[in-house]
PDB file of N, CA and C in Angstrom:
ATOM      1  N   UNK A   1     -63.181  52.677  34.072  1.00  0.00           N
ATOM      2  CA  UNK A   1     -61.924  52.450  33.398  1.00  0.00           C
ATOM      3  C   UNK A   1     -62.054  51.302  32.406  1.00  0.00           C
ATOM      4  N   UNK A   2     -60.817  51.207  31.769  1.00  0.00           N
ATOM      5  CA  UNK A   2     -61.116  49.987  31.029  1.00  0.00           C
ATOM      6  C   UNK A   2     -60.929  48.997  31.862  1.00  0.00           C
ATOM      7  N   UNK A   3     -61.385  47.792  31.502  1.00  0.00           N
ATOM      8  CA  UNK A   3     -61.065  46.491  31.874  1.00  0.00           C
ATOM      9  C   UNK A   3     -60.640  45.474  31.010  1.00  0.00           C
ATOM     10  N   UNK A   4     -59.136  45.014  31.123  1.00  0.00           N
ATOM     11  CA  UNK A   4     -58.409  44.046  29.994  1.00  0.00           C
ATOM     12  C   UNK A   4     -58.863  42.850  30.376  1.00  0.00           C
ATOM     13  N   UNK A   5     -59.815  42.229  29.682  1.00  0.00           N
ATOM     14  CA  UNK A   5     -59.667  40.444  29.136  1.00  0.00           C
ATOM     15  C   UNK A   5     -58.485  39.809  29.024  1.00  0.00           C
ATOM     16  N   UNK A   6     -57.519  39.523  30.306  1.00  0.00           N
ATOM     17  CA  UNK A   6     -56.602  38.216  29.313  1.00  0.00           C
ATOM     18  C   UNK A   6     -56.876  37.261  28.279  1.00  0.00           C
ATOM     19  N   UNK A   7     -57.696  36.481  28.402  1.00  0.00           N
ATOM     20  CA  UNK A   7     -57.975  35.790  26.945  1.00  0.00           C
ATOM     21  C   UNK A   7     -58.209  36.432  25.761  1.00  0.00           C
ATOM     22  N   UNK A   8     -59.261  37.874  25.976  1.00  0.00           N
ATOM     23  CA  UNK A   8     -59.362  38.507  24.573  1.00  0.00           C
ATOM     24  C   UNK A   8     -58.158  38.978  23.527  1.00  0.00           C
ATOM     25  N   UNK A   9     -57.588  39.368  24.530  1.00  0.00           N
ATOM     26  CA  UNK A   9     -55.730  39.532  24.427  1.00  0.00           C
ATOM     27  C   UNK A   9     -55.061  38.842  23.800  1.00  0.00           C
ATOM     28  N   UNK A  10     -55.138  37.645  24.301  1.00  0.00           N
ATOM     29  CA  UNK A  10     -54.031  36.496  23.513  1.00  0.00           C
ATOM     30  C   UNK A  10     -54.810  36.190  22.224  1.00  0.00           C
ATOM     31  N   UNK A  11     -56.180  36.063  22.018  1.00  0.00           N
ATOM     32  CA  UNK A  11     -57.509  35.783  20.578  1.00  0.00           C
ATOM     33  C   UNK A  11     -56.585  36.658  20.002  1.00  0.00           C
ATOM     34  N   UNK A  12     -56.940  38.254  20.196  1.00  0.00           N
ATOM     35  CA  UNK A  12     -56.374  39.240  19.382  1.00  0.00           C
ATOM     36  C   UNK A  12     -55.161  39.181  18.568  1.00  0.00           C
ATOM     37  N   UNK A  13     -54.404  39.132  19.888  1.00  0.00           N
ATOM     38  CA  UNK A  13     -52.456  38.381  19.387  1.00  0.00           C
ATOM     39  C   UNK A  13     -52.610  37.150  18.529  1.00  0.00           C
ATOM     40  N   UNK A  14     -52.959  36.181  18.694  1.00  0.00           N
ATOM     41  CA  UNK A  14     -52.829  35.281  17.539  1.00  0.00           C
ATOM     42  C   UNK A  14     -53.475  35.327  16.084  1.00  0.00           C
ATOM     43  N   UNK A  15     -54.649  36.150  16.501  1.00  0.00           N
ATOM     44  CA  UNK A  15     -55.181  36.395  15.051  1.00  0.00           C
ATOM     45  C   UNK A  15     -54.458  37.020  14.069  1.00  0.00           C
ATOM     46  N   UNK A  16     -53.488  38.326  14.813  1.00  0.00           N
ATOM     47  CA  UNK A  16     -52.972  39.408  14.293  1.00  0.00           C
ATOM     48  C   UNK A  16     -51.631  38.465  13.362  1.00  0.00           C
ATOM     49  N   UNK A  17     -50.720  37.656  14.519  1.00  0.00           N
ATOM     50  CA  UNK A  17     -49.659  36.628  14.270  1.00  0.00           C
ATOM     51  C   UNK A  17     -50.439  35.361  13.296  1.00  0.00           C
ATOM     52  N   UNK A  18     -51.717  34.848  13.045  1.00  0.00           N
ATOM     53  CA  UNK A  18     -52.112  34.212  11.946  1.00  0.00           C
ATOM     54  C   UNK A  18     -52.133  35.008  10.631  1.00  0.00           C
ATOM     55  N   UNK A  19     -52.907  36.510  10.541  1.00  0.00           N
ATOM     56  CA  UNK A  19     -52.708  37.061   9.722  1.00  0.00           C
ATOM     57  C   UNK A  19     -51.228  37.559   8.815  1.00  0.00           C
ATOM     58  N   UNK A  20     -50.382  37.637  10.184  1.00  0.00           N
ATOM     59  CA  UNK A  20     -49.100  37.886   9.211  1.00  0.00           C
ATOM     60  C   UNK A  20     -48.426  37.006   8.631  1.00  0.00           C
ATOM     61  N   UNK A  21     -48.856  35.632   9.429  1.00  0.00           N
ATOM     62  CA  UNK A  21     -48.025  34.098   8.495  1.00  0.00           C
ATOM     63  C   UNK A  21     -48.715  34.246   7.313  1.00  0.00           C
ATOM     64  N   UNK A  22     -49.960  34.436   6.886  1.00  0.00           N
ATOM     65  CA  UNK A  22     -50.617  34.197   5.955  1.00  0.00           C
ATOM     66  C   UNK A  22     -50.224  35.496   4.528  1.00  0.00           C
ATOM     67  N   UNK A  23     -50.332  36.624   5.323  1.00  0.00           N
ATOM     68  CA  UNK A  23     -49.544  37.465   3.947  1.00  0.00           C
ATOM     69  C   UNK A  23     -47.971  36.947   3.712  1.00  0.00           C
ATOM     70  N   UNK A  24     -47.016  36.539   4.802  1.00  0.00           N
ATOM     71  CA  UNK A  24     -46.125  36.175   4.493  1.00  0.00           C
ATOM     72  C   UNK A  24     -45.465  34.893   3.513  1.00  0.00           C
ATOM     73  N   UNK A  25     -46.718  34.089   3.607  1.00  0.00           N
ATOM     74  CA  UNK A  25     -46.841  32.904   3.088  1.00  0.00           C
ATOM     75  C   UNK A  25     -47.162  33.527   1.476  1.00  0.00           C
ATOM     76  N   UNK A  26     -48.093  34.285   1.799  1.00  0.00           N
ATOM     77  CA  UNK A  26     -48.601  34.798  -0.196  1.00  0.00           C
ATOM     78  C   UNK A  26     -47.625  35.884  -0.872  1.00  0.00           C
ATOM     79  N   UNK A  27     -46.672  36.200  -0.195  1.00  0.00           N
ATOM     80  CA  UNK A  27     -45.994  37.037  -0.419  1.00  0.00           C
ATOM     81  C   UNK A  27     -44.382  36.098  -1.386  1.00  0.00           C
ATOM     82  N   UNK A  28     -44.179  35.142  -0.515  1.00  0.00           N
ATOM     83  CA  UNK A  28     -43.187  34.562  -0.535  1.00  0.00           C
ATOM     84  C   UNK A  28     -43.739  33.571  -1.981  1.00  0.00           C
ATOM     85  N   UNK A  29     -45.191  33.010  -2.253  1.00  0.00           N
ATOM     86  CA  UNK A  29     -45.042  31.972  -3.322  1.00  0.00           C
ATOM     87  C   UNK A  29     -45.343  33.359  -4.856  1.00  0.00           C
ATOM     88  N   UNK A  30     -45.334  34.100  -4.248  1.00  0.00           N
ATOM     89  CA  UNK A  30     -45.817  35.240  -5.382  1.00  0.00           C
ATOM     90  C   UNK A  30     -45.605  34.785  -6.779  1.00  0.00           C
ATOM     91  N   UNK A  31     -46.519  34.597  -7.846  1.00  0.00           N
ATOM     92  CA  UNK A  31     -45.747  34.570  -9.176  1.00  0.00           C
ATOM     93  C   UNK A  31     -45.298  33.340  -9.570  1.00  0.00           C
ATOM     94  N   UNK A  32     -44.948  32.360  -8.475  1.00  0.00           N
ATOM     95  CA  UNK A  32     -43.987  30.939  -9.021  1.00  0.00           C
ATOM     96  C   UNK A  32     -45.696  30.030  -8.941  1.00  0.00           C
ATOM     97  N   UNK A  33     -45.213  29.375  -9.991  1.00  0.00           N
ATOM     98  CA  UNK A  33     -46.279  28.479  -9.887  1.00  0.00           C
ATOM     99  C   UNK A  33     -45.510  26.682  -9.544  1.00  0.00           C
ATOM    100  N   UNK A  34     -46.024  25.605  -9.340  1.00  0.00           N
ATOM    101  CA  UNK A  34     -45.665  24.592  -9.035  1.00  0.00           C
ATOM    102  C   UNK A  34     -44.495  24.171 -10.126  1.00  0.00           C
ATOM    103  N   UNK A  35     -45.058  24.297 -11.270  1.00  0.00           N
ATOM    104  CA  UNK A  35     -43.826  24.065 -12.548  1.00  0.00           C
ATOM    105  C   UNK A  35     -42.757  24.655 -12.254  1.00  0.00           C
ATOM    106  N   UNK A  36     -43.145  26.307 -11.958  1.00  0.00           N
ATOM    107  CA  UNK A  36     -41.686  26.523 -11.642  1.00  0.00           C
ATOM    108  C   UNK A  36     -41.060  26.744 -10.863  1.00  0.00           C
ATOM    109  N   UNK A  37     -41.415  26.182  -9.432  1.00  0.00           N
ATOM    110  CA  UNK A  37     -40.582  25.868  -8.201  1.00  0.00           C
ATOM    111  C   UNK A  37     -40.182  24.424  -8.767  1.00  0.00           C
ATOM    112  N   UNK A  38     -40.635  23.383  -8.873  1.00  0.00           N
ATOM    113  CA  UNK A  38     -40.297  22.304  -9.557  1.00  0.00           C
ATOM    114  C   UNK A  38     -38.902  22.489 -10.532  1.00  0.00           C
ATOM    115  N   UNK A  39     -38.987  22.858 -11.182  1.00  0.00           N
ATOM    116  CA  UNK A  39     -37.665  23.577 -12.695  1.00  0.00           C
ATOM    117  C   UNK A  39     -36.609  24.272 -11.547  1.00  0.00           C
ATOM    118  N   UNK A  40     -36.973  25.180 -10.335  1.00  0.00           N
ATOM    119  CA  UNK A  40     -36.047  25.567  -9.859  1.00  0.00           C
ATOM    120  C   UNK A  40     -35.377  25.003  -8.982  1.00  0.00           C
ATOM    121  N   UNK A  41     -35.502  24.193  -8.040  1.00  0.00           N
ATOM    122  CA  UNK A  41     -35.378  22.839  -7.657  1.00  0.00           C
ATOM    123  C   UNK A  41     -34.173  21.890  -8.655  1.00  0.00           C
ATOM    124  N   UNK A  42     -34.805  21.482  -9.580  1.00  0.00           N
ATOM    125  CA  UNK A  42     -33.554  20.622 -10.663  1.00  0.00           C
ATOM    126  C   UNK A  42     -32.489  21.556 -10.950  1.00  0.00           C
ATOM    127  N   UNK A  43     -32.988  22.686 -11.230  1.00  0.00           N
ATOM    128  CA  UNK A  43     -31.797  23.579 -11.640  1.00  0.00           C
ATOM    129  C   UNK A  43     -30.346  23.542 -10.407  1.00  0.00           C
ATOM    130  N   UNK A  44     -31.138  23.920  -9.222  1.00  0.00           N
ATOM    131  CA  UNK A  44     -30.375  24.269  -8.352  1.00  0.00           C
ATOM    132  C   UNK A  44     -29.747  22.849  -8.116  1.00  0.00           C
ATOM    133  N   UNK A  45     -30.185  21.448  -8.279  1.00  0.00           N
ATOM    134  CA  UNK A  45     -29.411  20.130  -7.581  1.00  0.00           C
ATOM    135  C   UNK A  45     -28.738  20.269  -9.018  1.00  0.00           C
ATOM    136  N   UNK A  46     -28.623  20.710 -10.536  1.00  0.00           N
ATOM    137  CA  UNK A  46     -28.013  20.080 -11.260  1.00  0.00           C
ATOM    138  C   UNK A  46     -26.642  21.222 -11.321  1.00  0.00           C
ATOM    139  N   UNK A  47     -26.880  22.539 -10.520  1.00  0.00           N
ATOM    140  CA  UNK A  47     -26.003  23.262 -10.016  1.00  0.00           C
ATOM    141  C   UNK A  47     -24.965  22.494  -8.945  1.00  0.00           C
ATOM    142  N   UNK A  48     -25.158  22.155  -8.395  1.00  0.00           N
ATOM    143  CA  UNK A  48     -24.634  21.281  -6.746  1.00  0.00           C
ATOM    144  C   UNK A  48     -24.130  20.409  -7.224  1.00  0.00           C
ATOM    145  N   UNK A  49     -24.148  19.227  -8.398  1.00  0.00           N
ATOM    146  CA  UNK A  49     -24.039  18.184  -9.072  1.00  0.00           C
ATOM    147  C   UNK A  49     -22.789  18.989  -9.645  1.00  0.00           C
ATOM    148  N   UNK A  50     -22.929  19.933 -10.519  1.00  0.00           N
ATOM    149  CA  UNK A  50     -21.846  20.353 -11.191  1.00  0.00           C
ATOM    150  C   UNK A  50     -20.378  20.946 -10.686  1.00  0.00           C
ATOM    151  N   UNK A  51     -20.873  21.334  -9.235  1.00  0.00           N
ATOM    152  CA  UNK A  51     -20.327  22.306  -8.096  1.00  0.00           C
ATOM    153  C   UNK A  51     -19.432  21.082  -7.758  1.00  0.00           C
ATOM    154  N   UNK A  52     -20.156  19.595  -7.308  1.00  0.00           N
ATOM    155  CA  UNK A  52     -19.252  18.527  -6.744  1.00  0.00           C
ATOM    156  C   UNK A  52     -18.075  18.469  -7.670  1.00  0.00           C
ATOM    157  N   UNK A  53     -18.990  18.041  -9.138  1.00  0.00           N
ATOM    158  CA  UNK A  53     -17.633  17.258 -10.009  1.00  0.00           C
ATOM    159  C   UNK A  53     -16.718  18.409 -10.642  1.00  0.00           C
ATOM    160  N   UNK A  54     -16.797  19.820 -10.031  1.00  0.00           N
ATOM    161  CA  UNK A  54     -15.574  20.619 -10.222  1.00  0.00           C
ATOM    162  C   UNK A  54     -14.791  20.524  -9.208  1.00  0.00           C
ATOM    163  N   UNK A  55     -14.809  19.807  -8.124  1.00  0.00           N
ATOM    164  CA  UNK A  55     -13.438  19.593  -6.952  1.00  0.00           C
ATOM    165  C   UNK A  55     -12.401  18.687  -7.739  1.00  0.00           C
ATOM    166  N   UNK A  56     -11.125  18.755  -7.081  1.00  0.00           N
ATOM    167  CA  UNK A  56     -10.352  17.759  -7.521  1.00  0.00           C
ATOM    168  C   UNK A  56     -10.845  16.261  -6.804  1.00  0.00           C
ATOM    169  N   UNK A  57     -10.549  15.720  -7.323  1.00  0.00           N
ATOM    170  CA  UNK A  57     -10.425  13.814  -6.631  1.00  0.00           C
ATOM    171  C   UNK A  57     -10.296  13.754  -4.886  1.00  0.00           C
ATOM    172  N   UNK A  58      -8.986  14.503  -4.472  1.00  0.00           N
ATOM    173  CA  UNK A  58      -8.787  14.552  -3.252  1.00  0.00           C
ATOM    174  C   UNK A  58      -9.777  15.309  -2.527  1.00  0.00           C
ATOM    175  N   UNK A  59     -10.039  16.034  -3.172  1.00  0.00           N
ATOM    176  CA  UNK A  59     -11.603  16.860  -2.153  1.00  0.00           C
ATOM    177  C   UNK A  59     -12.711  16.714  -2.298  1.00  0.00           C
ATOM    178  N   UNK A  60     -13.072  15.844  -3.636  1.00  0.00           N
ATOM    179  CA  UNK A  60     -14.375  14.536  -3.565  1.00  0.00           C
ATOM    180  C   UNK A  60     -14.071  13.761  -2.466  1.00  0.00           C
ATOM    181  N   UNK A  61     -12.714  13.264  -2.445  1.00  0.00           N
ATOM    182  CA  UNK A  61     -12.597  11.998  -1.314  1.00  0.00           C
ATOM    183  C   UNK A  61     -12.537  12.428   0.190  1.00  0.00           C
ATOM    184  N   UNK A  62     -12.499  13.864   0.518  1.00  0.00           N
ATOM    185  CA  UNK A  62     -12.625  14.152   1.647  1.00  0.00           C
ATOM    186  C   UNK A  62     -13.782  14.512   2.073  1.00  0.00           C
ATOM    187  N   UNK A  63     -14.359  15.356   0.934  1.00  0.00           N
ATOM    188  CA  UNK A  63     -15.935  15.098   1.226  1.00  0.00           C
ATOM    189  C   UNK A  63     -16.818  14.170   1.364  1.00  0.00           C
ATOM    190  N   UNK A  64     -16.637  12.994   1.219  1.00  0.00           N
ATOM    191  CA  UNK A  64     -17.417  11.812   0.924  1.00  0.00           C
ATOM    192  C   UNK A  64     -16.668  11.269   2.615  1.00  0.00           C
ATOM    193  N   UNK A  65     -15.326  11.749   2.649  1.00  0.00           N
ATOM    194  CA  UNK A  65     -14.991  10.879   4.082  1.00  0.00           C
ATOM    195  C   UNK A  65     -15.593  11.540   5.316  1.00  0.00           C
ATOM    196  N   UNK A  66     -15.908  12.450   5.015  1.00  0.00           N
ATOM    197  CA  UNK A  66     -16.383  13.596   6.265  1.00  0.00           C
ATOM    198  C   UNK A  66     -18.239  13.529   6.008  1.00  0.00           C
ATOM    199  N   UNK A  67     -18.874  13.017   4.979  1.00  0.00           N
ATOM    200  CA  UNK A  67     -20.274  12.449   5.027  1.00  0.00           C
ATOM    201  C   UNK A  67     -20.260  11.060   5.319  1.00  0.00           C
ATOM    202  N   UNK A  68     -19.504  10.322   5.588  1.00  0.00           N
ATOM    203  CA  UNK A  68     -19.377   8.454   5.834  1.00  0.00           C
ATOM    204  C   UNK A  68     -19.057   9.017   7.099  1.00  0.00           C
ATOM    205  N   UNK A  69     -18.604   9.918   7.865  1.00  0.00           N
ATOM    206  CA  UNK A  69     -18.917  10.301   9.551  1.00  0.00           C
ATOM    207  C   UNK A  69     -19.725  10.955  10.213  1.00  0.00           C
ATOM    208  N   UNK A  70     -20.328  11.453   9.348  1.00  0.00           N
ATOM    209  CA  UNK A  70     -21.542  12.263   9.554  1.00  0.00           C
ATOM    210  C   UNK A  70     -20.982  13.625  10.035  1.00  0.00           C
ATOM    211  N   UNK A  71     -20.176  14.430   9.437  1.00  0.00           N
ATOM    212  CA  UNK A  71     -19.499  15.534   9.127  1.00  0.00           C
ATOM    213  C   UNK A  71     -20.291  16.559   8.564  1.00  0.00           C
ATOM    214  N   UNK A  72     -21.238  16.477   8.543  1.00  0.00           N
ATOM    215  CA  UNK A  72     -21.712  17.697   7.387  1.00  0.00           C
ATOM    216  C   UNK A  72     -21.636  18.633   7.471  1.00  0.00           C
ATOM    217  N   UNK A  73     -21.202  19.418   8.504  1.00  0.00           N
ATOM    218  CA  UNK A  73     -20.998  21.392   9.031  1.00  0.00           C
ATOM    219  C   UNK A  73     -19.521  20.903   8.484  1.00  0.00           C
ATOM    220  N   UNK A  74     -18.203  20.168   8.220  1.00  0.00           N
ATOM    221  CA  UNK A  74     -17.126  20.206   8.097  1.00  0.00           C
ATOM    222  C   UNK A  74     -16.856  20.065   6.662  1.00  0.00           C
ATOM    223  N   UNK A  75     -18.395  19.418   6.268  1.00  0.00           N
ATOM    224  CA  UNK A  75     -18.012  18.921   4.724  1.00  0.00           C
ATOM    225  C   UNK A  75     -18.744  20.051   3.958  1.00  0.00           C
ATOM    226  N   UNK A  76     -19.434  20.724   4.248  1.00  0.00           N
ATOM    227  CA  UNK A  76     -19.815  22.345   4.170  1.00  0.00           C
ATOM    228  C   UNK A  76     -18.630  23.335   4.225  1.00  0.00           C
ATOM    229  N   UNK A  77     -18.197  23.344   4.779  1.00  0.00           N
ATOM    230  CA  UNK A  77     -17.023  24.092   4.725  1.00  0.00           C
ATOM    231  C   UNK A  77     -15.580  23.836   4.161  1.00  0.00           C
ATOM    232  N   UNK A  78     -15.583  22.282   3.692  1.00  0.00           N
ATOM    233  CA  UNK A  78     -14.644  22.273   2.546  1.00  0.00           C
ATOM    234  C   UNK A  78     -15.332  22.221   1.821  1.00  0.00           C
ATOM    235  N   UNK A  79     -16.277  22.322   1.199  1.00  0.00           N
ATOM    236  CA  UNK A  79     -17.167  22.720  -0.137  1.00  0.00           C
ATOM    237  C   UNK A  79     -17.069  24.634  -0.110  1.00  0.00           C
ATOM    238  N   UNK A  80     -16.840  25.428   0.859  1.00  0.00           N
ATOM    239  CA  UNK A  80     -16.855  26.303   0.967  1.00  0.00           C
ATOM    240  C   UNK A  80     -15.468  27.022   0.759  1.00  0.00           C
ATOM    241  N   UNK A  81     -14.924  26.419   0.986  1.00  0.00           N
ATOM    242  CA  UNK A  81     -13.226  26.767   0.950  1.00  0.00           C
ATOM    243  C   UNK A  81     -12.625  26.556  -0.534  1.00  0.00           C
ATOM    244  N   UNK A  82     -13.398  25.467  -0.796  1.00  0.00           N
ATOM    245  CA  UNK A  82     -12.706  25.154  -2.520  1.00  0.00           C
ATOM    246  C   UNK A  82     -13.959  25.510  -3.498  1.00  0.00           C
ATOM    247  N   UNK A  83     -14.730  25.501  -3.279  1.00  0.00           N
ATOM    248  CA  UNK A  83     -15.496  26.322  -4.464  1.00  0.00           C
ATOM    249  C   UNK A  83     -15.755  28.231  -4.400  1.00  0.00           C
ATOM    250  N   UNK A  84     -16.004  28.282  -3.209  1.00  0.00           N
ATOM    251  CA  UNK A  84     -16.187  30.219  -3.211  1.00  0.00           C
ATOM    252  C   UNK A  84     -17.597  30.630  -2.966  1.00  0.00           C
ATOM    253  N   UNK A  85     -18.150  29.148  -2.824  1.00  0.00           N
ATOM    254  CA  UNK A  85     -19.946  29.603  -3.015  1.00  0.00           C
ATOM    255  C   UNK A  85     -20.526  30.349  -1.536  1.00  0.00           C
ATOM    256  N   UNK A  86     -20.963  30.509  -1.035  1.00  0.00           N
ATOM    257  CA  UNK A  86     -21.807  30.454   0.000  1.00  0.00           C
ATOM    258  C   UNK A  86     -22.537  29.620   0.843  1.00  0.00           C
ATOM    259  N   UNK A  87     -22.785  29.874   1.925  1.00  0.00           N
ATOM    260  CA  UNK A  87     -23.359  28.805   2.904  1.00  0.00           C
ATOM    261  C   UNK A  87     -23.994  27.964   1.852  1.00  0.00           C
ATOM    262  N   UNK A  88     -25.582  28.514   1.552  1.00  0.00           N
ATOM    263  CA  UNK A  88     -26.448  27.853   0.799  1.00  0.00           C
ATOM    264  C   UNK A  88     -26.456  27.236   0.083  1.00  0.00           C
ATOM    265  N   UNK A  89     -25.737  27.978  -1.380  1.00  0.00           N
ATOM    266  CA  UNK A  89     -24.846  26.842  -2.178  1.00  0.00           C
ATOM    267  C   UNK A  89     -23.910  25.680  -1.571  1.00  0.00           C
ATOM    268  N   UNK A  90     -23.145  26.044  -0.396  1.00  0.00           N
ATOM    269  CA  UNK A  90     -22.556  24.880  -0.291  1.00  0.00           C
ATOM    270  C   UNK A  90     -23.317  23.326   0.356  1.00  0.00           C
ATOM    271  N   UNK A  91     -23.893  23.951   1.399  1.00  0.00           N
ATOM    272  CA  UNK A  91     -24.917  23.309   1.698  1.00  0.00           C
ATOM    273  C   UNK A  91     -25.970  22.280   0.808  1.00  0.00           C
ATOM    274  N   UNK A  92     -26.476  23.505  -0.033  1.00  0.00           N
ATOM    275  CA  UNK A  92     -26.862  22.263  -1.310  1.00  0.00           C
ATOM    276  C   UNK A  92     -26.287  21.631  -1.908  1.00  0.00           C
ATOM    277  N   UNK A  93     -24.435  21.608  -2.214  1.00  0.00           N
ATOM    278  CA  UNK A  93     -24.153  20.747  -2.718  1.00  0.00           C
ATOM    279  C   UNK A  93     -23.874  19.149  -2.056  1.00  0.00           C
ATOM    280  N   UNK A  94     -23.800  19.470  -0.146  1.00  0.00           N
ATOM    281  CA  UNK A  94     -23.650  18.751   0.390  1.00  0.00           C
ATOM    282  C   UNK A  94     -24.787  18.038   0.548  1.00  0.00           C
ATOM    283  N   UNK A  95     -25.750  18.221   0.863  1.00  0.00           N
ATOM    284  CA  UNK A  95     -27.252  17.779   0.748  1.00  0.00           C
ATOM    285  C   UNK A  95     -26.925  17.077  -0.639  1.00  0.00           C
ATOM    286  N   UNK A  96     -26.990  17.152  -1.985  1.00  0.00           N
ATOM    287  CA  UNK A  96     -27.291  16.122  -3.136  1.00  0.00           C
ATOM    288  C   UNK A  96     -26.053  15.179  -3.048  1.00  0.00           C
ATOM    289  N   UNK A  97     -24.933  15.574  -2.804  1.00  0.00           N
ATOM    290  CA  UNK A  97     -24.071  14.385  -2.494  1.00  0.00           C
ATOM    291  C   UNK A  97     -24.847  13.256  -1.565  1.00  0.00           C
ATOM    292  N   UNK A  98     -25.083  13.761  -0.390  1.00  0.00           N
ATOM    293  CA  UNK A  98     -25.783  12.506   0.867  1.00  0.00           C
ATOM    294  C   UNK A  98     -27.116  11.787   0.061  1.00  0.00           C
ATOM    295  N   UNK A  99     -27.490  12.728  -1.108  1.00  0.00           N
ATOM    296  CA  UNK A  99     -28.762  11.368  -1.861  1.00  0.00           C
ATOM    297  C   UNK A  99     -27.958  10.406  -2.655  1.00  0.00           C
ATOM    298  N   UNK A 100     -26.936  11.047  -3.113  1.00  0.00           N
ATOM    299  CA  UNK A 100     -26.607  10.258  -3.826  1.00  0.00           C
ATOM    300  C   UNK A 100     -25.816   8.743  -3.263  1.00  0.00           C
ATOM    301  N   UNK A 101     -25.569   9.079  -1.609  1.00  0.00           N
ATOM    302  CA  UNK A 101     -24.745   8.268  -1.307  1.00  0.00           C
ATOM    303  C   UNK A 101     -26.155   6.836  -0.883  1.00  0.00           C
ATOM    304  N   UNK A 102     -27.503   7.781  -0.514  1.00  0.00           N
ATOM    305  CA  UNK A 102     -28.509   6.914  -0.340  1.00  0.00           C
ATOM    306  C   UNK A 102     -28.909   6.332  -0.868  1.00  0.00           C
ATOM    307  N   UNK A 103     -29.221   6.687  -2.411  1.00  0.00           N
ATOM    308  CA  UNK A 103     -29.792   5.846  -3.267  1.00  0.00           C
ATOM    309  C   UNK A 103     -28.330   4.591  -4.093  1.00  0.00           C
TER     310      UNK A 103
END
């Protein structure tokens, strides 16, 4: 009969699970080169930048009060409620606000 190797088993399995990170990895940078993940990057924070200073005053100031508590799933979702964007977008806009509050 046959006889299964546990260890050969798990070699096999991880090789198979290394191989697929690795097409997944070349799959995903396809085409972009460093310049222009770089360019897409600024684009997207000078998107988020623009996304902030279209709230009114009062929902800058609630956003900024709900990141001075460390709010950020709440301050995501009034970024979500008053702009229309999506998680991601909102998210990024909340993310470049908190640099800005760092630097």
């Amino acid at each position: 009969m046959f006889d299964f190797d546990p260890t050969g088993g798990w070699l096999a399995l991880a090789a198979v699970a290394y191989v697929a990170f690795m097409i997944g990895r070349m799959s995903a940078a396809k085409g972009e080169t460093a310049g222009e993940r770089e360019m897409r990057r600024m684009q997207e924070e000078q998107a988020a930048e623009d996304a902030f200073a279209s709230l009114s005053p009062s929902v800058q100031a609630d956003v900024d009060q709900l990141l001075a508590e460390k709010k950020i799933i709440e301050a995501v979702k009034v970024i979500r409620e008053n702009t229309g964007k999506g998680l991601k977008e909102s998210k990024d806009v909340v993310d470049q606000r908190r640099k800005q509050f760092a630097s």
